[in-house]
C-alpha atoms as a PDB file:
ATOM      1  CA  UNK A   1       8.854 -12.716  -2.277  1.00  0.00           C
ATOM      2  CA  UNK A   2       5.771 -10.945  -2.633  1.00  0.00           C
ATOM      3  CA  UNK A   3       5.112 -11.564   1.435  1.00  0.00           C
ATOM      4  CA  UNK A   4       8.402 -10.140   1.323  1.00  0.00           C
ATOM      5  CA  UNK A   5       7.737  -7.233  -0.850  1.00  0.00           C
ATOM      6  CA  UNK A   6       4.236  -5.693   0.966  1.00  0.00           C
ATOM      7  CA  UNK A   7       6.047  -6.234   4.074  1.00  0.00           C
ATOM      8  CA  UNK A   8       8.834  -3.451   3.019  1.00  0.00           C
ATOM      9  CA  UNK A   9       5.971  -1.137   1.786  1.00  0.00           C
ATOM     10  CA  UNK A  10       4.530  -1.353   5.144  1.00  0.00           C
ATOM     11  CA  UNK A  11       7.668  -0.575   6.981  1.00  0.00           C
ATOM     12  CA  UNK A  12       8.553   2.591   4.600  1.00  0.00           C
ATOM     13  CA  UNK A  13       4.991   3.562   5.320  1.00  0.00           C
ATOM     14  CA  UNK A  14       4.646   3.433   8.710  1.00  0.00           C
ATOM     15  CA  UNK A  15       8.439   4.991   9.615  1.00  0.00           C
ATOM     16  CA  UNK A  16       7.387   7.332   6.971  1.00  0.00           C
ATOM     17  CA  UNK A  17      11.006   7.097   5.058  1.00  0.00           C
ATOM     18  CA  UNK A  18      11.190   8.083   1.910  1.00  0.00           C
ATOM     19  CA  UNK A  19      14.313   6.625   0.328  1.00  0.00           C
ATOM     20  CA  UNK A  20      12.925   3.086   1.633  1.00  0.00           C
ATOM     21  CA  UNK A  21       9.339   4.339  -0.122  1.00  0.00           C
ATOM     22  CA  UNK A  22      10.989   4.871  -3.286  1.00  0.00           C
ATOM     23  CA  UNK A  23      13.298   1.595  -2.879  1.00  0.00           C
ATOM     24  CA  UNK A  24       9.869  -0.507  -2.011  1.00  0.00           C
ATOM     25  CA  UNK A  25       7.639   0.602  -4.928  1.00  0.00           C
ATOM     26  CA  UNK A  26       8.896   0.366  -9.280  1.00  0.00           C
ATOM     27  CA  UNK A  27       8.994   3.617 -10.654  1.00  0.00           C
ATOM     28  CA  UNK A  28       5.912   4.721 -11.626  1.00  0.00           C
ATOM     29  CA  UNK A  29       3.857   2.246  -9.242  1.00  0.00           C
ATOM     30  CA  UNK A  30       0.018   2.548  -9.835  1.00  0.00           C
ATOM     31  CA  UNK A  31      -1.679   3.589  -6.852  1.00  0.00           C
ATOM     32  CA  UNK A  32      -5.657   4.350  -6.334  1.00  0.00           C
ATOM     33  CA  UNK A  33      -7.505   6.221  -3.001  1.00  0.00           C
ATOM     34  CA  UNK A  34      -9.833   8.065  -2.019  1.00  0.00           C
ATOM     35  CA  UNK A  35      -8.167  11.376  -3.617  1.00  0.00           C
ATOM     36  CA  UNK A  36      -7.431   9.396  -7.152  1.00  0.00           C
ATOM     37  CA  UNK A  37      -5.961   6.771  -8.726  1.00  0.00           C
ATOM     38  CA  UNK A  38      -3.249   5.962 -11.808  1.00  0.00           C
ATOM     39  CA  UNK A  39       0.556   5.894 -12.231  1.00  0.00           C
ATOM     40  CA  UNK A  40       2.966   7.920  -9.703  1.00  0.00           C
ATOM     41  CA  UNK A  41       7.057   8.692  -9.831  1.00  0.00           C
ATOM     42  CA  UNK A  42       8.517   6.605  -6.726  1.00  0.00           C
ATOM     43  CA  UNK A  43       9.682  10.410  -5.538  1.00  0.00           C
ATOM     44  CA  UNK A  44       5.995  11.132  -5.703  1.00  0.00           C
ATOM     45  CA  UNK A  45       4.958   8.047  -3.583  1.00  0.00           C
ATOM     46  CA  UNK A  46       7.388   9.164  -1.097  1.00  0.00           C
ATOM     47  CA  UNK A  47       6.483  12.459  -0.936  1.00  0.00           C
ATOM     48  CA  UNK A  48       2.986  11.072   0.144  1.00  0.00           C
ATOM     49  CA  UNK A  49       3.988   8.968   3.218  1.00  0.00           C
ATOM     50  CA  UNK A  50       5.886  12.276   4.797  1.00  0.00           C
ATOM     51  CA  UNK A  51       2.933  14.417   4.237  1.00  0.00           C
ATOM     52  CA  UNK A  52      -0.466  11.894   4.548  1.00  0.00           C
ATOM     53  CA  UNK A  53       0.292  10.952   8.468  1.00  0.00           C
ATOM     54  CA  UNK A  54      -1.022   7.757   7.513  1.00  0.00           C
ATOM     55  CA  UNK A  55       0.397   4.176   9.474  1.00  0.00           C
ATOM     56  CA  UNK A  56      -1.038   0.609   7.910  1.00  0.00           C
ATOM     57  CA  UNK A  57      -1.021  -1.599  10.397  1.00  0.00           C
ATOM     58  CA  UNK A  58      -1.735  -4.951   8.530  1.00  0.00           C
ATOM     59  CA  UNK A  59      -4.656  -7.390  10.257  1.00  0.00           C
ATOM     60  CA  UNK A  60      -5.292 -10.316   7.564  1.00  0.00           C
ATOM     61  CA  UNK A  61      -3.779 -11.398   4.416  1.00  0.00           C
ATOM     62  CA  UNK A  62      -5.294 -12.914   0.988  1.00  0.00           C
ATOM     63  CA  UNK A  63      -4.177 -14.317  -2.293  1.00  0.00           C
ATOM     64  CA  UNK A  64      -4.822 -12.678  -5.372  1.00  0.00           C
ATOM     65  CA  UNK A  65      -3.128 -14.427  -7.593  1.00  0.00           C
ATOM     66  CA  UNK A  66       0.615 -15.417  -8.086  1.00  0.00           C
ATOM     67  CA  UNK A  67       1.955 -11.846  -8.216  1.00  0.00           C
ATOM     68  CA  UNK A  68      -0.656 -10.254  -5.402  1.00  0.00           C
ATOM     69  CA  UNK A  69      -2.688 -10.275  -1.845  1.00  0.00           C
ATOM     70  CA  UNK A  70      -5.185  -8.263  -0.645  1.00  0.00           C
ATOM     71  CA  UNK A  71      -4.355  -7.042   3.079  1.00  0.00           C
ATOM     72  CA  UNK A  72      -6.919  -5.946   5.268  1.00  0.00           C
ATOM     73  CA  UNK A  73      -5.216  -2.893   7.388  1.00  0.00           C
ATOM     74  CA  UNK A  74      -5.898  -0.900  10.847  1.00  0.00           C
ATOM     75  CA  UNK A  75      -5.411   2.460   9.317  1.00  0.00           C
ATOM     76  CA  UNK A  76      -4.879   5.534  11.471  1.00  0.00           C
ATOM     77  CA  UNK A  77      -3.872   8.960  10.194  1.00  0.00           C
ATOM     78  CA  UNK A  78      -1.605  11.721  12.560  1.00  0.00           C
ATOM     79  CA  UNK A  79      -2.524   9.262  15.518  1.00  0.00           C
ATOM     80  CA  UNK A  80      -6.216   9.392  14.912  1.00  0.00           C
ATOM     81  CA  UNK A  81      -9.162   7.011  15.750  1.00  0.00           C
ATOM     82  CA  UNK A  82      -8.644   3.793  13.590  1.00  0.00           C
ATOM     83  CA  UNK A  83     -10.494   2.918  10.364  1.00  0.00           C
ATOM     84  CA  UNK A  84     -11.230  -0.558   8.369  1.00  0.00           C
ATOM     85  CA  UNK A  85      -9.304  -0.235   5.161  1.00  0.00           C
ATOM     86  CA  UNK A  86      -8.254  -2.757   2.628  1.00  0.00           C
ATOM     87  CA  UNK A  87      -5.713  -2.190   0.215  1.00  0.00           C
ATOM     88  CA  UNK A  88      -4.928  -4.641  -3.410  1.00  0.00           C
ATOM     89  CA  UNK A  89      -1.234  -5.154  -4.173  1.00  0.00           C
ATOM     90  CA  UNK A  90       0.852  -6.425  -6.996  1.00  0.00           C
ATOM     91  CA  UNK A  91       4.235  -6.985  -6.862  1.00  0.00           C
ATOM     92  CA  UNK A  92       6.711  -7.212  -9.832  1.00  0.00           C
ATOM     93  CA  UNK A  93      10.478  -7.361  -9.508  1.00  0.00           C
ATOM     94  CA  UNK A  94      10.318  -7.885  -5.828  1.00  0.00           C
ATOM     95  CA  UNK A  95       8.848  -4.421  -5.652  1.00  0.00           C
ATOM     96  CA  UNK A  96       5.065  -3.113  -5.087  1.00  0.00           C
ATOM     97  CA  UNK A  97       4.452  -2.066  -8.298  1.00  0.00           C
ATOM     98  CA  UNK A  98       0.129  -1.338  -7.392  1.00  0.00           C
ATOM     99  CA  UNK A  99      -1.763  -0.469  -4.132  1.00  0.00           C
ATOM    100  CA  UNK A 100      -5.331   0.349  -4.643  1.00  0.00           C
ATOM    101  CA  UNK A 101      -6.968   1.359  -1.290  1.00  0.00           C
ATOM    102  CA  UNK A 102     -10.344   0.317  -0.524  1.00  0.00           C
ATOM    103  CA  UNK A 103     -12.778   0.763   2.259  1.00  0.00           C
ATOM    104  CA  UNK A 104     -13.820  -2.147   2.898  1.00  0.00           C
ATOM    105  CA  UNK A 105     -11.978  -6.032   2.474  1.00  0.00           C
ATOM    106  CA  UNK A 106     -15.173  -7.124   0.400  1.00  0.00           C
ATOM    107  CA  UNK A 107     -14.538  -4.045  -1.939  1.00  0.00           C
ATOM    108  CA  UNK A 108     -10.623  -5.106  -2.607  1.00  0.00           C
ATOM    109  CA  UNK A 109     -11.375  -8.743  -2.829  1.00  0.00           C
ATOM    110  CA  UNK A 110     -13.931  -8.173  -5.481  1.00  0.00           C
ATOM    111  CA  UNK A 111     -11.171  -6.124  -7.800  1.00  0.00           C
ATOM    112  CA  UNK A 112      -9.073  -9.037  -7.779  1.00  0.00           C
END
């Protein structure tokens, strides 16, 4: 479920659809970046994936706990050279409910 979960994130990311954005995260879900962190309306999360040009392309996977995983991601933005990124999610009700972005997989396995 949580597998499950992450994997629809990804997918409403990366086609950057926003009524599967807002049907993939609880409303607010708590996200954190490199341009802040803290609760955001699902609309608002949404709004992000159109606009950002960001696509996740997921590389490993670890546990954090029952509810979470840490996923180590190819990131690219509008098609651009690819970056290292790591990013902790929670899941709750079969939906993400936090994604905190990290630079580095050692950064995001250390906030779990």
């Amino acid at each position: 479920m949580v597998e499950d979960a992450i994997n629809a994130w990804h997918d409403a990311v990366n086609r950057r659809d926003p009524d599967a954005a807002r049907a993939a995260v609880t409303d607010p879900v708590d996200v954190s970046g490199p341009r802040g962190s803290g609760p955001v309306p699902a609309g608002d999360f949404a709004a992000w994936i159109t606009r950002s040009g960001i696509a996740l392309r997921p590389v490993s996977w670890h546990p954090a706990g029952p509810d979470g995983l840490v996923v180590e991601q190819e990131a690219t933005w509008d098609g651009g050279a690819p970056a290292r990124v790591a990013t902790l999610f929670r899941v709750r009700d079969g939906r993400v409910a936090l994604a905190h972005r990290f630079d580095s997989l050692y950064e995001a396995l250390a906030a779990v």
